[in-house]
Each structure stands twice: as structure tokens, then as C-alpha cells.
C-alpha atoms as a PDB file:
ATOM      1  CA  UNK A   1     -35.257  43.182 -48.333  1.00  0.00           C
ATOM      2  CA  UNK A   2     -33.505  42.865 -51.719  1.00  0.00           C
ATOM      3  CA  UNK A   3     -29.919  43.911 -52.808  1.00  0.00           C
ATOM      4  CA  UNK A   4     -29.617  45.310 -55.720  1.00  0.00           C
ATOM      5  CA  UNK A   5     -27.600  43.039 -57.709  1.00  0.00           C
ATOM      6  CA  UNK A   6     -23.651  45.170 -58.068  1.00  0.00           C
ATOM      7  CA  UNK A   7     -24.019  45.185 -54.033  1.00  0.00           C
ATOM      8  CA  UNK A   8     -21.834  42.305 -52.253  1.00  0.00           C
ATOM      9  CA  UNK A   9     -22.886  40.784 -49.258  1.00  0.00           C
ATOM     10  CA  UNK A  10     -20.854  41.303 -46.233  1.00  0.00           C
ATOM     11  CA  UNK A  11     -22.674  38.890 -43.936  1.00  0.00           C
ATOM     12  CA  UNK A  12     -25.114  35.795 -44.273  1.00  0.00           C
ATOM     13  CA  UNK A  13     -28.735  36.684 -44.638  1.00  0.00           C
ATOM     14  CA  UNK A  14     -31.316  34.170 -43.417  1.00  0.00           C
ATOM     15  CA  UNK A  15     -35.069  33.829 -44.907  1.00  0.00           C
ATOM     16  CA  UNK A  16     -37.725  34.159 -41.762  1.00  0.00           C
ATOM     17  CA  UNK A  17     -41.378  34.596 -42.717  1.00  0.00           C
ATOM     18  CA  UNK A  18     -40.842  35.168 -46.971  1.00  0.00           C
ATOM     19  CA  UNK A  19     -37.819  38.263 -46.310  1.00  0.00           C
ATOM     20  CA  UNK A  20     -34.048  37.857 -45.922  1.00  0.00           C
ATOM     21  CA  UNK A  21     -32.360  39.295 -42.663  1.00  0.00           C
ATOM     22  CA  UNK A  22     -29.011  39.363 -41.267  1.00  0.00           C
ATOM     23  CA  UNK A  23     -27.560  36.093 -39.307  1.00  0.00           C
ATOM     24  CA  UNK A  24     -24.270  35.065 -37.787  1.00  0.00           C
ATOM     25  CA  UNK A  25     -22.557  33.084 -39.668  1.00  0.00           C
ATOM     26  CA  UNK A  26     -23.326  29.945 -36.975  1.00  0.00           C
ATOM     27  CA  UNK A  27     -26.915  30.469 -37.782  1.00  0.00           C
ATOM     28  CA  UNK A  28     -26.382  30.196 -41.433  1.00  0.00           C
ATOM     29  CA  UNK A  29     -24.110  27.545 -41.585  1.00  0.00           C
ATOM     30  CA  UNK A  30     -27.173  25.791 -39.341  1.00  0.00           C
ATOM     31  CA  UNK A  31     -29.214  26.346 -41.150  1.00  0.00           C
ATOM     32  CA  UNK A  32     -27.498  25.536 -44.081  1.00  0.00           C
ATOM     33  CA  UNK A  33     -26.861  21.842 -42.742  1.00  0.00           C
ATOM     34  CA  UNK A  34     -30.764  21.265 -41.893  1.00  0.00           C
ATOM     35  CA  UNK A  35     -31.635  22.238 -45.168  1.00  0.00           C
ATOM     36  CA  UNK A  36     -29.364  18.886 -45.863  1.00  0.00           C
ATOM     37  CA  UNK A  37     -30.589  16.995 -43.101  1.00  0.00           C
ATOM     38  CA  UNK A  38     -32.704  14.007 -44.773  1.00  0.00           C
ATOM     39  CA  UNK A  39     -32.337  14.111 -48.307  1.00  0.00           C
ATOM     40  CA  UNK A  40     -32.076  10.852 -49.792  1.00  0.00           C
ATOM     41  CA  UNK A  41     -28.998   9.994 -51.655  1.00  0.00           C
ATOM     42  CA  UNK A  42     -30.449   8.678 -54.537  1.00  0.00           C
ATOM     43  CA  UNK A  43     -31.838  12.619 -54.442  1.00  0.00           C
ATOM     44  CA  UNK A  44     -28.469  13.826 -54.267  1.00  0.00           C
ATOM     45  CA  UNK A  45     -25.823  15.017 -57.106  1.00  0.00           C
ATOM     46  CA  UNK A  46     -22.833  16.550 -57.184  1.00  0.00           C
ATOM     47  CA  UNK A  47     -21.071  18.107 -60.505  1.00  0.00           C
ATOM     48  CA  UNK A  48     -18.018  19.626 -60.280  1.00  0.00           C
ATOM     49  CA  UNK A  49     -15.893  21.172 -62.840  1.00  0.00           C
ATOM     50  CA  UNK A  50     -12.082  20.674 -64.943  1.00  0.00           C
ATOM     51  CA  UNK A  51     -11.351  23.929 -63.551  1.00  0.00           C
ATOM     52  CA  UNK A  52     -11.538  23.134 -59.577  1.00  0.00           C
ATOM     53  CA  UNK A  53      -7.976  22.225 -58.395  1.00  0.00           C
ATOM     54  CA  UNK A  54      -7.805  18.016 -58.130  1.00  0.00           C
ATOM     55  CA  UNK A  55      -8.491  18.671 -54.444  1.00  0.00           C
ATOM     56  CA  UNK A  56     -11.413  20.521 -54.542  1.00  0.00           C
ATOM     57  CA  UNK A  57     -12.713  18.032 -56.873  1.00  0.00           C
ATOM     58  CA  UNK A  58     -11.460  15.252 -54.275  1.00  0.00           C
ATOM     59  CA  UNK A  59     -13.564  16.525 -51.608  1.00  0.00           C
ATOM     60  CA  UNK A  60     -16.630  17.682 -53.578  1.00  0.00           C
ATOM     61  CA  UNK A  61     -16.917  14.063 -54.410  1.00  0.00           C
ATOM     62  CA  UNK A  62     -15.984  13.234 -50.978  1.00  0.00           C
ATOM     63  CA  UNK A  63     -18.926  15.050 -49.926  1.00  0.00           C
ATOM     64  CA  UNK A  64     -21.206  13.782 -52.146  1.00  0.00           C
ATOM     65  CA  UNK A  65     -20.057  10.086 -51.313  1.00  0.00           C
ATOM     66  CA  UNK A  66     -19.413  10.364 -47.052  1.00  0.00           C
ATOM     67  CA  UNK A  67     -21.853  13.317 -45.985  1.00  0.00           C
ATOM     68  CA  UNK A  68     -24.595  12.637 -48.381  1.00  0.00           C
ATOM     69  CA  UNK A  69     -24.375   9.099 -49.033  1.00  0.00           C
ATOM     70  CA  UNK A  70     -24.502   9.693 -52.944  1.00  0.00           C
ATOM     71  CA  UNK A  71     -23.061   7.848 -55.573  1.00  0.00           C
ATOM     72  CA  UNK A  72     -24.462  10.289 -57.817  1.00  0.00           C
ATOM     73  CA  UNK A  73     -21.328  12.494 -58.684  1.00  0.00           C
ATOM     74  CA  UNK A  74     -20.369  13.285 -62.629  1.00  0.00           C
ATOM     75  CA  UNK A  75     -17.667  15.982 -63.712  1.00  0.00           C
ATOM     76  CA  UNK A  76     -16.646  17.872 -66.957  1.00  0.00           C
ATOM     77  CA  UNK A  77     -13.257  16.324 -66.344  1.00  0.00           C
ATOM     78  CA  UNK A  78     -14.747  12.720 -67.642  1.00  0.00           C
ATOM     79  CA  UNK A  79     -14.978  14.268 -71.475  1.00  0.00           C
END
């Protein structure tokens, strides 16, 4: 099952056996964080970008630091 590409998504789809299907957003977001769920740091990056607000930069690298235990993070903003 494959949207054509000018068609927006109006909920999460899920991959199950090689084709996408609809999920609730709690499965998703599950299955989201597993995908997450023992990557190594040192495996890890994060780049984010000048035109992010300060904040969302802030917590990107937040992430990257806390959640993923990655000191890997670079941004445009350095150049």
C-alpha cells in the first residue's frame, strides 16, 4: 500500500510483513522508540540546522546527549 506522493498522511502507518497499514498513534510512537531501543551511542548522530529556533536546537542536542547517550551532535550553526 503506497501513497502516491501529493497525498498527505492523516494517520501513522506501521510496516507488518513488507506493507504499510494504519496504526494509532500509541503504536507508532512504540514502535518508533524500539526502533531506538539499543543503539549504541557511538552509533548515534544528531545534525540539526541554523534555521531551528535556539530551542529546538537545545533539545535536539538534548536528545542526542540524555536519551541516546551521544556525544555525536554537529550543526550548520558552527560555520
Amino acid at each position: 500500500m503506497r501513497a502516491p506522493r501529493h497525498v498527505r498522511l492523516t494517520e501513522p502507518l506501521v510496516r507488518e510483513h513488507g506493507e504499510l497499514r494504519p496504526a494509532s498513534w500509541d503504536e507508532a510512537l512504540d514502535r518508533a522508540a524500539a526502533g531506538f531501543r539499543g543503539v549504541p551511542g557511538s552509533a548515534y548522530g544528531m545534525f540539526s540546522c541554523s534555521k531551528a529556533t535556539n530551542e529546538m536546537n537545545y533539545i535536539a542536542q538534548k536528545f542526542a546527549r540524555v536519551v541516546m547517550g551521544s556525544n555525536n551532535v554537529d550543526s550548520c550553526n558552527r560555520t
